[in-house]
Protein backbone atom coordinates (compact mmCIF):
# COMPACT_ATOMS: atom_id res chain seq x y z
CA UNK A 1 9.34 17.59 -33.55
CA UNK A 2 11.31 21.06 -34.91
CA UNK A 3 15.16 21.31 -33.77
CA UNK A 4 16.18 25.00 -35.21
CA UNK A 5 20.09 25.68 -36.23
CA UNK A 6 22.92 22.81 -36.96
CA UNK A 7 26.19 22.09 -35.69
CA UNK A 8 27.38 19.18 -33.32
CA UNK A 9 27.88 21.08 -30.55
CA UNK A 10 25.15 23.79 -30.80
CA UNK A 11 22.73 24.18 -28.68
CA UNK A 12 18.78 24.32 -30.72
CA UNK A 13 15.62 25.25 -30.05
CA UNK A 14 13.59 22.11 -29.79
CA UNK A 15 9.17 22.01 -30.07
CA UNK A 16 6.91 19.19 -29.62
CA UNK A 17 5.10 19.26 -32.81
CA UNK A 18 3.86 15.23 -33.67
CA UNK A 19 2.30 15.49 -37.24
CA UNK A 20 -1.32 15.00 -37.65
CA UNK A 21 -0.90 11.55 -39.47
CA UNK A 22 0.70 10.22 -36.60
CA UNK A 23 -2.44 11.10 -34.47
CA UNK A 24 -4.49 9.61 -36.91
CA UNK A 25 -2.85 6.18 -37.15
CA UNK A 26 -2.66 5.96 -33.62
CA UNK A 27 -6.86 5.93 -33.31
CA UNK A 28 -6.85 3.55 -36.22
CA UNK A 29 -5.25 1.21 -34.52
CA UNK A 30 -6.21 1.81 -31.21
CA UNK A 31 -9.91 0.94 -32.91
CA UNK A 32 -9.06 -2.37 -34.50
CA UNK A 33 -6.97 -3.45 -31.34
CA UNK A 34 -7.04 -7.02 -30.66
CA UNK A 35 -7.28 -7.63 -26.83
CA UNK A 36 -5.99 -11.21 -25.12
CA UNK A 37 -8.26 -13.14 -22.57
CA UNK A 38 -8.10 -13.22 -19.02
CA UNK A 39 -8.60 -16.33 -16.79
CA UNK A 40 -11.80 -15.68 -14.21
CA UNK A 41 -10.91 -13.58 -11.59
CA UNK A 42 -7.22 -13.40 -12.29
CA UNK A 43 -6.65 -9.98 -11.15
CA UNK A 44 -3.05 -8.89 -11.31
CA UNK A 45 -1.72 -11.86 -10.51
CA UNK A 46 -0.91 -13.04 -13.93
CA UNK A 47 0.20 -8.99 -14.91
CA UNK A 48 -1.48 -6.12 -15.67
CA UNK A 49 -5.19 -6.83 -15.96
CA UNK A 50 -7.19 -6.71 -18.96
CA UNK A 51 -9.55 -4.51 -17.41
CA UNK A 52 -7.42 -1.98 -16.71
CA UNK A 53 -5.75 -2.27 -20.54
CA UNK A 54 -9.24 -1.68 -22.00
CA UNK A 55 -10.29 1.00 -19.71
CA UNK A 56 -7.02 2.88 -20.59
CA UNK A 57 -7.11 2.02 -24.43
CA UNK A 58 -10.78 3.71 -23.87
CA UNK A 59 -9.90 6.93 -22.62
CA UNK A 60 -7.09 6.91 -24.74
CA UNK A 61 -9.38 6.13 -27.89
CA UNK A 62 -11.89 8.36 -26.68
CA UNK A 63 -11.40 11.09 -24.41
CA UNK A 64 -7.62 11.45 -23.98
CA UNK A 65 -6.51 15.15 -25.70
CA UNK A 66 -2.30 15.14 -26.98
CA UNK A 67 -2.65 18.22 -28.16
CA UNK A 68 -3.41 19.31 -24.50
CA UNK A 69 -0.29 17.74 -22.80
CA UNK A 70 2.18 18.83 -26.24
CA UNK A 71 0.96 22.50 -25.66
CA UNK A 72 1.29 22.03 -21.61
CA UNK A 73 5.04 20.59 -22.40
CA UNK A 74 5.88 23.29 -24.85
CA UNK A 75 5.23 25.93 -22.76
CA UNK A 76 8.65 25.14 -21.35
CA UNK A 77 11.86 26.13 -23.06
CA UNK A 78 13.26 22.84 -24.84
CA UNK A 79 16.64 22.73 -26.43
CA UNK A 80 18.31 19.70 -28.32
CA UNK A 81 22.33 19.20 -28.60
CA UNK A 82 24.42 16.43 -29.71
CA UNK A 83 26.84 15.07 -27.49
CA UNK A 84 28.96 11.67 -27.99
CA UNK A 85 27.11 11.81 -30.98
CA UNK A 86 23.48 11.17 -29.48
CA UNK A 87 20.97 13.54 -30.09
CA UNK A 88 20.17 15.21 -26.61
CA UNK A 89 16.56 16.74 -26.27
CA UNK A 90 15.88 18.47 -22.51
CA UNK A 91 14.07 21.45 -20.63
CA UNK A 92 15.57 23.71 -19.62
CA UNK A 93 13.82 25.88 -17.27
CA UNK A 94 15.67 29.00 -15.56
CA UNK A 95 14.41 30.32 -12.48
CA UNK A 96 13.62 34.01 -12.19
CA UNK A 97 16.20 34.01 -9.05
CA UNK A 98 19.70 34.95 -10.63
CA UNK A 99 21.88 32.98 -8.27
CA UNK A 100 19.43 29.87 -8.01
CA UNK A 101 21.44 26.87 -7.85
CA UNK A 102 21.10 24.34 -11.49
CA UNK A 103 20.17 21.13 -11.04
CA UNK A 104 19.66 18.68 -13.75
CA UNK A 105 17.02 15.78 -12.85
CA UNK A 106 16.52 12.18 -14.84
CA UNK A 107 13.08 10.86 -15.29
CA UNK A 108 12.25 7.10 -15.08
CA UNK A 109 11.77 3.99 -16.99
CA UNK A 110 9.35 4.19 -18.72
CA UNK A 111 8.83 7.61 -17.96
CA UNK A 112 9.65 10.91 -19.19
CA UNK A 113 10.86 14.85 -18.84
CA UNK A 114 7.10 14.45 -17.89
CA UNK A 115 8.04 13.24 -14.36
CA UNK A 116 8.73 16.24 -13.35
CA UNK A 117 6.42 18.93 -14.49
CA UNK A 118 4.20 18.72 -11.52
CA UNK A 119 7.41 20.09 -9.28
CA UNK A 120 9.12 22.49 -12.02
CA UNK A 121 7.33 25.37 -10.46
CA UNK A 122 8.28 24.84 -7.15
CA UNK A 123 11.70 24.49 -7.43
CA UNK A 124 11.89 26.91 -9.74
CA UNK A 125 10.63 29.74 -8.81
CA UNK A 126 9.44 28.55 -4.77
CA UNK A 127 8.38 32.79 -3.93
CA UNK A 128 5.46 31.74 -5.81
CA UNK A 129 4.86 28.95 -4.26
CA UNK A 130 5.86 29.76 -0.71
CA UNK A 131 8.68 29.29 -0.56
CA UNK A 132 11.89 30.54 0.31
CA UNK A 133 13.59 32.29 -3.36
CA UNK A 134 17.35 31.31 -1.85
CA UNK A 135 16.09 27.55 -2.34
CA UNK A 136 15.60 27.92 -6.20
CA UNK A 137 16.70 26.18 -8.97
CA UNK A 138 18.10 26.52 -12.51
CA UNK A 139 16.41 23.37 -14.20
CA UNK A 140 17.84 20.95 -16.40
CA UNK A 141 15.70 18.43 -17.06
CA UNK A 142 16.88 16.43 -20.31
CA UNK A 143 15.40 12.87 -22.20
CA UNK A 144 17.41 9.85 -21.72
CA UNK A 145 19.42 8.93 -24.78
CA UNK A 146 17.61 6.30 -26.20
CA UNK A 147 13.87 7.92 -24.88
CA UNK A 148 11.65 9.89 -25.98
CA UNK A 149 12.25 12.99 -27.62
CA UNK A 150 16.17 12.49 -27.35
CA UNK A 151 15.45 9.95 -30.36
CA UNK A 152 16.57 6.44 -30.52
CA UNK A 153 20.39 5.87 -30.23
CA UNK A 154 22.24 3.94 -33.14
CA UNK A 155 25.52 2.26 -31.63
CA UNK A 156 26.24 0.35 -28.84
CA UNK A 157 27.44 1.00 -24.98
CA UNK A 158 24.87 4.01 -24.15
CA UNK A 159 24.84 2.38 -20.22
CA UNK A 160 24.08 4.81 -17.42
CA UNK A 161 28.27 5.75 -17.11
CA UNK A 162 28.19 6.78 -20.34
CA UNK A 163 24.97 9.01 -19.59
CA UNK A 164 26.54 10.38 -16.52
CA UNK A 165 29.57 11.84 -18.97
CA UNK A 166 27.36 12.80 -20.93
CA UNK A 167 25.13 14.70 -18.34
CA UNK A 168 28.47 16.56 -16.93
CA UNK A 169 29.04 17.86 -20.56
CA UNK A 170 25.77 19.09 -21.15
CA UNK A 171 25.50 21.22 -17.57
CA UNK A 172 29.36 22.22 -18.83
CA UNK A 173 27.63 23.30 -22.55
CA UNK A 174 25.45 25.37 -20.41
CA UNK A 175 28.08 27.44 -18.66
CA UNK A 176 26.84 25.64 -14.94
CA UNK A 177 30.01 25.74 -12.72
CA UNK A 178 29.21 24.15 -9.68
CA UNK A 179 25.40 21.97 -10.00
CA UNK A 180 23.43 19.55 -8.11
CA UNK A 181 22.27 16.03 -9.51
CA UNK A 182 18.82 14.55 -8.96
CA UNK A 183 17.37 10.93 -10.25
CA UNK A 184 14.42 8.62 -10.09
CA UNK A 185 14.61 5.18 -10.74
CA UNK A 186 16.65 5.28 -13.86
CA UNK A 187 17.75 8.55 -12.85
CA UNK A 188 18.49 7.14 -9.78
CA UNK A 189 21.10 5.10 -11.37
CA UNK A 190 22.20 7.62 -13.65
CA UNK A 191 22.39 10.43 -11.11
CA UNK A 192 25.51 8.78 -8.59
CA UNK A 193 27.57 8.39 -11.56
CA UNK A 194 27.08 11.70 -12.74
CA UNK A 195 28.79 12.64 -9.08
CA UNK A 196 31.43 9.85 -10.14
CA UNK A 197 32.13 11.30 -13.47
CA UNK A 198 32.56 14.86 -12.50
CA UNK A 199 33.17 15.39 -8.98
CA UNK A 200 35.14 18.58 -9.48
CA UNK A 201 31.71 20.26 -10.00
CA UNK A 202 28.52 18.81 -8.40
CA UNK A 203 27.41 19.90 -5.03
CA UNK A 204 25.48 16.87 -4.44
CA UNK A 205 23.03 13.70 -5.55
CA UNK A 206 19.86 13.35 -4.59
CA UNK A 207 17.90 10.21 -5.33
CA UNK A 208 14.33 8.41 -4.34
CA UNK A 209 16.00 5.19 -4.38
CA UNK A 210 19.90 3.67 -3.68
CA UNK A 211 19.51 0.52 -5.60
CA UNK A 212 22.53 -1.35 -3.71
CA UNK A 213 21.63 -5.02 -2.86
CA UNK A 214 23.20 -7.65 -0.89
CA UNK A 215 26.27 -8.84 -2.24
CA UNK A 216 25.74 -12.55 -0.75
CA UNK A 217 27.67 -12.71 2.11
CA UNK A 218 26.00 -12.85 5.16
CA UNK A 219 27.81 -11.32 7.13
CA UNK A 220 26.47 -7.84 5.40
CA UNK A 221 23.26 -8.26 6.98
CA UNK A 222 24.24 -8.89 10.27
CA UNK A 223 23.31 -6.55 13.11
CA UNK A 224 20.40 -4.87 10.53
CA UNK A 225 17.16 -3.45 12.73
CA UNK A 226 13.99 -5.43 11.74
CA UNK A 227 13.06 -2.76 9.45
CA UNK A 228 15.98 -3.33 7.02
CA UNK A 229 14.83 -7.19 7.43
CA UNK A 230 12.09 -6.45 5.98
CA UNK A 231 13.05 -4.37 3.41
CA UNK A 232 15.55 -7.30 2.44
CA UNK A 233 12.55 -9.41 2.53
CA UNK A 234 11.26 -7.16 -0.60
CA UNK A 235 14.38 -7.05 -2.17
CA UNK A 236 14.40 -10.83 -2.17
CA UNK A 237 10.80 -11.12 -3.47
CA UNK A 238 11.38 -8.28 -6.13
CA UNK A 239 14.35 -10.30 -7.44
CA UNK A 240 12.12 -13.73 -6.99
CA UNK A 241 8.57 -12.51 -8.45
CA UNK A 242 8.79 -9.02 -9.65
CA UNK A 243 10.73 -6.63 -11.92
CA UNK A 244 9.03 -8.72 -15.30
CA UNK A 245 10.69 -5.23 -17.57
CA UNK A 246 14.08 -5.53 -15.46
CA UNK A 247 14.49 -9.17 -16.77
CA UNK A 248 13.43 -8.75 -20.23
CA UNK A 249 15.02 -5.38 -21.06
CA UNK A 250 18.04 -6.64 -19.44
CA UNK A 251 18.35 -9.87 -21.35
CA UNK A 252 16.77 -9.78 -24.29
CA UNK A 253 15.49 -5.89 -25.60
CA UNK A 254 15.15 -6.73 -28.84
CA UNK A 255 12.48 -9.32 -28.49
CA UNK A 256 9.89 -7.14 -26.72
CA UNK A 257 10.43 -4.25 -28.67
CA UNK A 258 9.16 -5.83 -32.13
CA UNK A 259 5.69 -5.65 -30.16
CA UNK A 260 6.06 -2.10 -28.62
CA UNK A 261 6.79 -0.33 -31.86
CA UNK A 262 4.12 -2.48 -33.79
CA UNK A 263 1.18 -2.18 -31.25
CA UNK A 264 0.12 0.76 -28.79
CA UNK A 265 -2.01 -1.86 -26.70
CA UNK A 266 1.29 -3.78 -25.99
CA UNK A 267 3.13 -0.53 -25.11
CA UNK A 268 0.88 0.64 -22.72
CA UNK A 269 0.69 -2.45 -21.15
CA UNK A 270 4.35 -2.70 -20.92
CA UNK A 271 4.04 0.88 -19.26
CA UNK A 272 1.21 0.38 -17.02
CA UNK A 273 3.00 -2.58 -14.73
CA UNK A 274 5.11 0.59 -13.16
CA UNK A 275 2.94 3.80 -14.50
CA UNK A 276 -0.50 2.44 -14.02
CA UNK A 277 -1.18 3.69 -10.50
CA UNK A 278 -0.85 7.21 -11.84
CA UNK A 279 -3.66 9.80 -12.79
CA UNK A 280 -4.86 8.30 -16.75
CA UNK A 281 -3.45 10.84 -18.56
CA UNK A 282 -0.28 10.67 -17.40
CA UNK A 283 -0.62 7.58 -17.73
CA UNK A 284 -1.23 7.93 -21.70
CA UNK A 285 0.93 10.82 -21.92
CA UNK A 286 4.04 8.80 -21.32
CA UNK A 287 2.97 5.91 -23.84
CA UNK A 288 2.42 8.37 -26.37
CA UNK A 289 5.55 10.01 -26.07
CA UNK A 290 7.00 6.90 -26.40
CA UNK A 291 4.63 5.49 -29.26
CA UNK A 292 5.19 8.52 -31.36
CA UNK A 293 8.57 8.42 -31.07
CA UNK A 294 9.43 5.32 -31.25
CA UNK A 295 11.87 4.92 -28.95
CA UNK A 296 10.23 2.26 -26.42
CA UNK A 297 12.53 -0.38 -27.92
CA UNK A 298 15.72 1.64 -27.83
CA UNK A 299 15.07 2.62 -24.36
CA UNK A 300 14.44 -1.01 -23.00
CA UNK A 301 18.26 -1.28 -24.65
CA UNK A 302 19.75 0.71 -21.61
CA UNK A 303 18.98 -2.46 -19.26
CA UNK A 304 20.97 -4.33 -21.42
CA UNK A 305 23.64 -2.04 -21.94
CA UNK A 306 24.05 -1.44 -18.13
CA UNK A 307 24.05 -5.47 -17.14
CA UNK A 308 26.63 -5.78 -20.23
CA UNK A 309 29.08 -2.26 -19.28
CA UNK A 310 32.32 -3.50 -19.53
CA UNK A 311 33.11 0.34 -17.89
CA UNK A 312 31.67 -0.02 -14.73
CA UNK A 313 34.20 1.74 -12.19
CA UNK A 314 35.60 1.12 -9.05
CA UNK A 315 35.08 2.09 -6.05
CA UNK A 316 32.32 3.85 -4.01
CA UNK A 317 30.96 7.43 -5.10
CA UNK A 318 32.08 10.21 -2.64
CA UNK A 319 30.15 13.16 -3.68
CA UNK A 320 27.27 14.01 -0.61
CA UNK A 321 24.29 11.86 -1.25
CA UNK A 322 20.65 12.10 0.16
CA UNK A 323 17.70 9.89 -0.59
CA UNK A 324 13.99 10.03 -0.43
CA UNK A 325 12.44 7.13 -0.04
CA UNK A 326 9.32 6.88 -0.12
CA UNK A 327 6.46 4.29 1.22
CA UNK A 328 5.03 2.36 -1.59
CA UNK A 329 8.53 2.38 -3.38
CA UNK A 330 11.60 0.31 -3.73
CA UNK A 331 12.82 0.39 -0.45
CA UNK A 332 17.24 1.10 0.07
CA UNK A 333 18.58 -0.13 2.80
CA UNK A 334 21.24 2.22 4.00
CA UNK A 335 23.71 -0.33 5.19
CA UNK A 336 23.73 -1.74 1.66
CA UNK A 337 23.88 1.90 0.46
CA UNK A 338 27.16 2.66 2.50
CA UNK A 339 28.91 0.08 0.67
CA UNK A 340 27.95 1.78 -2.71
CA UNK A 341 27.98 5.09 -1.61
CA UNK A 342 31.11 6.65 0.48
CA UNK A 343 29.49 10.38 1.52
CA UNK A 344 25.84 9.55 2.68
CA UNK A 345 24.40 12.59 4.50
CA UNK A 346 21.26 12.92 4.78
CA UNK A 347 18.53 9.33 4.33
CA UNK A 348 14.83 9.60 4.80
CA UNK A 349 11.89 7.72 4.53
CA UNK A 350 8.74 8.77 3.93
CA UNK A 351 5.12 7.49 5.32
CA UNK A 352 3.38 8.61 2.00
CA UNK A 353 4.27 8.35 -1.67
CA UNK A 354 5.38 6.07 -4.45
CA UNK A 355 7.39 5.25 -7.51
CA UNK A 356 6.55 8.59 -8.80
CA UNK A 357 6.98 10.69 -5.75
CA UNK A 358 6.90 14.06 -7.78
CA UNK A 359 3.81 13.29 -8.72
CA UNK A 360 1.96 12.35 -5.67
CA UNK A 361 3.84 13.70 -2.89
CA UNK A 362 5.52 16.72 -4.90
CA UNK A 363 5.35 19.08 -1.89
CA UNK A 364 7.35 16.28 0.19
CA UNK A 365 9.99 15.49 -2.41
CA UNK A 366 10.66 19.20 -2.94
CA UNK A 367 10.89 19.70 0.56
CA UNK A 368 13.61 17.52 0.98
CA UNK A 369 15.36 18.17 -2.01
CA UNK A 370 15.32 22.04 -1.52
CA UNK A 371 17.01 21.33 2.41
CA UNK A 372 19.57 18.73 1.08
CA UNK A 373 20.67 21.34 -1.43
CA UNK A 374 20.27 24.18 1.10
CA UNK A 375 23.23 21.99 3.27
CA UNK A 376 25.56 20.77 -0.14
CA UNK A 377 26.10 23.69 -2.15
């Protein structure tokens, strides 16, 4: 990676540029990898499969191109900064419509500015894509302190508050007045607090999940319709049998990430329990990015930081919030989310879609994000 220029508060041009060497220790070990065994006909059941490890390690080994994807991402401005003293990488992609409205967007866990690429264009520039140009968009689209190409972060208490200031500083850095807010999954944390943190100047949030769950006391799910009895159903199972990374990042980081930075294999394993229903090479562009930069353990540290914030604050959020949720997702239950969330105006769910709506049901995400905006300037 080449940052151009100094200063703390500078703003530098930033280009994907993973040495050579790096490449070539990645096939070297992705050729002597040591695989585990599988009990007959185990599936899923037990965690990702082994079949679907060595078919991925294949392509990977084999067929997979990073040059392709680090020319595809570079052919969108990227900028670094420093802010709180954390090295901030993001894209930032202006739309040829002078008074399109900025938005800043944060990826996943364990994804990447990469979540978005398939709808940059769209909201960007939507006359060439058919759509309307008073519905574009100024992008902002930066890596998670911690991820990726923001680099690892080296002190304590980076939690998703502490993000959200630092978020508001960055669209201040860049001269945005008045911006909207959008988040998936850990953006979806990270995006309500950004609202919280700087109210003064965003329009709106807009999330594909509100991750507000019962509280314990029953009498919050009294009077729910038997589709938000189901979707507590989930919630209960989720907390019961699911969300293996959510425990383990949460509690104990440090342990898993001794075998994430030592072994690809165990990386994109780690990955492909959330990422694995996506197209292959997204797939293995997201481990790479996080196996070349070595930030898979620092980024399982912002699960920890947020279950250990001793700044949480009170209070619902009261900026407007709107949510697409989407079929083969977490599912919010918008009672729940009223608790959390004081200025709910607009809640949707989708019959289509998954964790990573952007990237297969882009047209329907954009959709809703470009009317919520359209209504929350």
């Amino acid at each position: 990676m080449r940052c151009e220029g100094s200063g703390m508060t500078e703003i530098r041009e930033f280009t994907i540029d993973i040495p050579q060497a790096d490449l070539d220790d990645l096939a070297d070990r992705l050729a002597r990898a040591r695989f585990t065994d599988e009990l007959p006909d185990a599936g899923e059941d037990y965690g990702v499969s082994l079949e679907r490890v060595r078919s991925l390690v294949q392509r990977w080994r084999d067929g997979y191109d990073w040059r392709a994807w680090e020319k595809r991402l570079n052919a969108f401005p990227q900028f670094a900064t420093t802010i709180d003293g954390q090295n901030v990488h993001f894209l930032h992609v202006r739309s040829p419509e002078p008074d399109a409205t900025p938005l800043i967007l944060t990826h996943s866990w364990p994804g990447s500015v990469l979540d978005f690429i398939d709808v940059i264009g769209p909201l960007s520039d939507p006359r060439a894509h058919g759509g309307d140009p008073a519905d574009a968009f100024h992008l902002v689209i930066p890596s998670i302190p911690g991820f990726a190409f923001s680099g690892r972060t080296a002190e304590k208490g980076w939690n998703r508050y502490r993000i959200a200031r630092a978020w508001a500083e960055l669209m201040r850095r860049l001269g945005y007045e008045r911006y909207g807010v959008h988040g998936n999954d850990a953006g979806a944390l990270i995006a309500p607090e950004v609202g919280r943190a700087d109210p003064q100047h965003v329009a709106g949030v807009h999330v594909t999940q509100v991750f507000s769950f019962p509280s314990g006391d029953p009498a919050e799910l009294e009077g729910l319709s038997d589709e938000d009895r189901g979707r507590v159903q989930f919630l209960q199972w989720w907390n019961e049998n699911g969300g293996a990374h959510d425990k383990m990042q949460s509690l104990a980081p440090q342990t898993i990430a001794h075998a994430l930075a030592d072994s690809p294999v165990a990386q994109l394993a780690w990955s492909a329990q959330l990422i694995g229903s996506l197209d292959s090479d997204l797939v293995l562009t997201n481990v790479s990015i996080y196996w070349f930069t070595n930030t898979a353990g620092s980024a399982a540290r912002l699960y920890f930081e947020d279950r250990h914030a001793s700044d949480k604050p009170e209070g619902p959020t009261t900026v407007p919030l709107g949510l697409a949720n989407f079929k083969y997702d977490f599912q919010s239950i918008r009672a729940l989310g009223e608790r959390d969330h004081a200025n709910i105006v607009s809640w949707r769910y989708y019959d289509e879609g998954s964790h990573y709506s952007a990237h297969d049901a882009p047209a329907t995400l954009v959709a809703d994000m470009r009317e919520f905006f359209r209504n929350n300037q």
